[in-house]
C-alpha atoms as a PDB file:
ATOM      1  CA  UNK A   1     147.899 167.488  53.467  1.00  0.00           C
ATOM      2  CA  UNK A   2     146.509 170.807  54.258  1.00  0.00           C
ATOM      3  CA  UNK A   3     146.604 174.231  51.883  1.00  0.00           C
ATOM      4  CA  UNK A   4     146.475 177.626  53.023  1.00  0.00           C
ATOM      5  CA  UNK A   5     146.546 180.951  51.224  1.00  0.00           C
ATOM      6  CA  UNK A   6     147.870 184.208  52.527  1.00  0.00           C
ATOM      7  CA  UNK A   7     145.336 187.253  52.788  1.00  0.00           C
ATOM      8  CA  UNK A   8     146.509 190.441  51.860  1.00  0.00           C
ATOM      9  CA  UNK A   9     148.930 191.046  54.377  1.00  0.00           C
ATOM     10  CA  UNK A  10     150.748 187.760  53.210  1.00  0.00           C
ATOM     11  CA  UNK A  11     149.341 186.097  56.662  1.00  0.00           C
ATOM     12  CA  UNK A  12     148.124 182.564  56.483  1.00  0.00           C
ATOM     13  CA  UNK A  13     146.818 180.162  59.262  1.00  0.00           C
ATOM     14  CA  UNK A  14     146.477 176.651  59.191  1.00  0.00           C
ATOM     15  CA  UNK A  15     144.298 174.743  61.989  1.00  0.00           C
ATOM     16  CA  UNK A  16     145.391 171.532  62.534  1.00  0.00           C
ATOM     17  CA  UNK A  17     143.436 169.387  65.143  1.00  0.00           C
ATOM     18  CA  UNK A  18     144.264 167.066  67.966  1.00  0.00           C
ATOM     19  CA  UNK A  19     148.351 165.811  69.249  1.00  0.00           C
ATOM     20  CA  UNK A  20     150.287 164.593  66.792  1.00  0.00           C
ATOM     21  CA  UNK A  21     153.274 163.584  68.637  1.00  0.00           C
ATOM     22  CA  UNK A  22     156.326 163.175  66.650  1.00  0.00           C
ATOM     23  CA  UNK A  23     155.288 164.942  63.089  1.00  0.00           C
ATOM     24  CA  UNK A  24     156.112 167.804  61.698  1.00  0.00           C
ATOM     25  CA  UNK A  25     154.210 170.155  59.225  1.00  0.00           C
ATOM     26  CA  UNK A  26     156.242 171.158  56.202  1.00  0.00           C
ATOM     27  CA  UNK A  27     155.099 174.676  54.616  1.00  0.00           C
ATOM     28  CA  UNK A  28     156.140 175.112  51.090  1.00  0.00           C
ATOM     29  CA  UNK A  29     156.338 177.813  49.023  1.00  0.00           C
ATOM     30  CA  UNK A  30     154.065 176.945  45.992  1.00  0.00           C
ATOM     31  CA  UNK A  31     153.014 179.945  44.149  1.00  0.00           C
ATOM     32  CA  UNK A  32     152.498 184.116  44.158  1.00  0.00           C
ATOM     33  CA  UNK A  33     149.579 186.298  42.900  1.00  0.00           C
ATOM     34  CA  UNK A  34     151.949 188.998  41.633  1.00  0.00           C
ATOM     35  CA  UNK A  35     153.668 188.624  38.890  1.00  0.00           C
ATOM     36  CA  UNK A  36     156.675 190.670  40.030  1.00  0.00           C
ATOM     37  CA  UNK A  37     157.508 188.534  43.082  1.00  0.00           C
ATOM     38  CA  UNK A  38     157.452 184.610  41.104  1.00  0.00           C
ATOM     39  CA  UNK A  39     160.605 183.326  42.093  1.00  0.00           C
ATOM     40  CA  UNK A  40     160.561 181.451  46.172  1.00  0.00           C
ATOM     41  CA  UNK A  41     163.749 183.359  47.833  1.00  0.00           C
ATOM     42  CA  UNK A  42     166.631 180.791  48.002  1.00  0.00           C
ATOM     43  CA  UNK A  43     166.218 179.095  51.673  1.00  0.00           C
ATOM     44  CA  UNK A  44     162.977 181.140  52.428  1.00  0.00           C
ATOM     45  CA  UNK A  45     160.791 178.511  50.487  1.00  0.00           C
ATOM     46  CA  UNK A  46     159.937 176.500  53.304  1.00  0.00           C
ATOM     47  CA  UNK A  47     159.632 176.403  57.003  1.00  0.00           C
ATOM     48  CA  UNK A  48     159.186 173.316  59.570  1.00  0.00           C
ATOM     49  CA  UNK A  49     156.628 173.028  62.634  1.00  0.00           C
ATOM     50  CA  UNK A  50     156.438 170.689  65.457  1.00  0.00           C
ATOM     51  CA  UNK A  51     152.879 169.850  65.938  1.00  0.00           C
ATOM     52  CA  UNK A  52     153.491 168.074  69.037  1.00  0.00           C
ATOM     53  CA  UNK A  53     151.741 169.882  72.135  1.00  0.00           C
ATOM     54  CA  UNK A  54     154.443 167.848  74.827  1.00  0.00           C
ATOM     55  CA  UNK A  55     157.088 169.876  73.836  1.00  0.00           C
ATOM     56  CA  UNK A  56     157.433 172.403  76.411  1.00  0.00           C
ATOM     57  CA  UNK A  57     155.670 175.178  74.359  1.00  0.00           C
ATOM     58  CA  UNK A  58     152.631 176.530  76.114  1.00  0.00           C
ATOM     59  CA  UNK A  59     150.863 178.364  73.130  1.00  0.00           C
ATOM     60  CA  UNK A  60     148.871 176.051  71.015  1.00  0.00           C
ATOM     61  CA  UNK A  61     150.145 178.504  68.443  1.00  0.00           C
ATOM     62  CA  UNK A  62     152.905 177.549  66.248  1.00  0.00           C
ATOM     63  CA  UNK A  63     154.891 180.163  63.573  1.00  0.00           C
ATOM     64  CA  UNK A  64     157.178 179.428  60.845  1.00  0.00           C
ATOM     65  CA  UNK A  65     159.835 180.519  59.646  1.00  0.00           C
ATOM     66  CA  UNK A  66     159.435 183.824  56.814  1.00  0.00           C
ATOM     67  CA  UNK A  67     158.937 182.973  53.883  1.00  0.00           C
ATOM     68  CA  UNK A  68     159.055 184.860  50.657  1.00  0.00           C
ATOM     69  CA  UNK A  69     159.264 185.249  47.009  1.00  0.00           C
ATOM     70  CA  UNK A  70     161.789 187.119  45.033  1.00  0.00           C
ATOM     71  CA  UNK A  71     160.765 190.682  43.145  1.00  0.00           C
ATOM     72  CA  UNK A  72     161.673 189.971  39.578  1.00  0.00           C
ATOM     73  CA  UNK A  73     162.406 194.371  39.539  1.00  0.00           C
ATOM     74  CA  UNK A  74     163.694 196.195  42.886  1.00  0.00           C
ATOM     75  CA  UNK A  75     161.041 198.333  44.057  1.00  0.00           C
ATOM     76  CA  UNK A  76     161.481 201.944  43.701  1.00  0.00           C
ATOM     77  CA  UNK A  77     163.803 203.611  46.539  1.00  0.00           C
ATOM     78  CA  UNK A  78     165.565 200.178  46.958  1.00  0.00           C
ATOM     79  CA  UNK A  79     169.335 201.060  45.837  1.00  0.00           C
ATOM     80  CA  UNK A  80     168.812 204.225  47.539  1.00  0.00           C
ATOM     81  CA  UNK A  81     167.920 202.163  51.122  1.00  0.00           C
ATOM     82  CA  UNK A  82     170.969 199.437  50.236  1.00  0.00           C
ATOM     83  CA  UNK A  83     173.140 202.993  49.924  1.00  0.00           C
ATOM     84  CA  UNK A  84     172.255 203.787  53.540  1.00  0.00           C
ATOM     85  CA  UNK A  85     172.474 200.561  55.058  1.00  0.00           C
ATOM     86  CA  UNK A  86     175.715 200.457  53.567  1.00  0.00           C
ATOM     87  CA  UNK A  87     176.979 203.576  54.495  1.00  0.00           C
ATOM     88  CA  UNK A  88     175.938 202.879  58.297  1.00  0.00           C
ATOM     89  CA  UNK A  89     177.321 199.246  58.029  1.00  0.00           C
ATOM     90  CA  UNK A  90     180.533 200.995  57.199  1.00  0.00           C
ATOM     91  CA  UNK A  91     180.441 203.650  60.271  1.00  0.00           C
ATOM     92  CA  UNK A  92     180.405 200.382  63.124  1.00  0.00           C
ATOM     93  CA  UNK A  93     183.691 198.991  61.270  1.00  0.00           C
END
């Protein structure tokens, strides 16, 4: 097992050494620094990677899945942005 913290960007890297054929690395949500965002977002609190380097990928880099916590408050300008998005979700139909 392996932990990794984001920085301030909410960016986090894990080096993991050597093949390792058939397993998978399972990244879990576990906890947040702020207050506000506690909650993991329903399906967005946790990600699977193949660690296997034989399976076709050519980067010995690997990226999950987002993953993210829920605000407990909507940030300020959020209903305004959902208004929009809604309006011009309701021009294409």
């Amino acid at each position: 097992m392996a932990d990794g913290v984001t920085d301030s960007k909410g960016k986090y890297k894990i080096k993991v050494d050597g093949e390792h054929d058939d397993e998978i690395c399972e990244l879990v949500l576990v906890s947040s620094s702020e207050s506000m965002s506690a909650m993991p977002l329903t399906d967005r609190d946790r990600s699977c990677v193949v660690l296997s380097h034989a399976n076709g990928v050519i980067s010995n880099k690997h990226i999950a899945n987002n993953l993210g916590f829920r605000r407990v408050a909507a940030m300020d300008g959020c209903s305004e942005i959902m208004r929009e998005y809604q309006l011009a979700n309701e021009d294409n139909y």
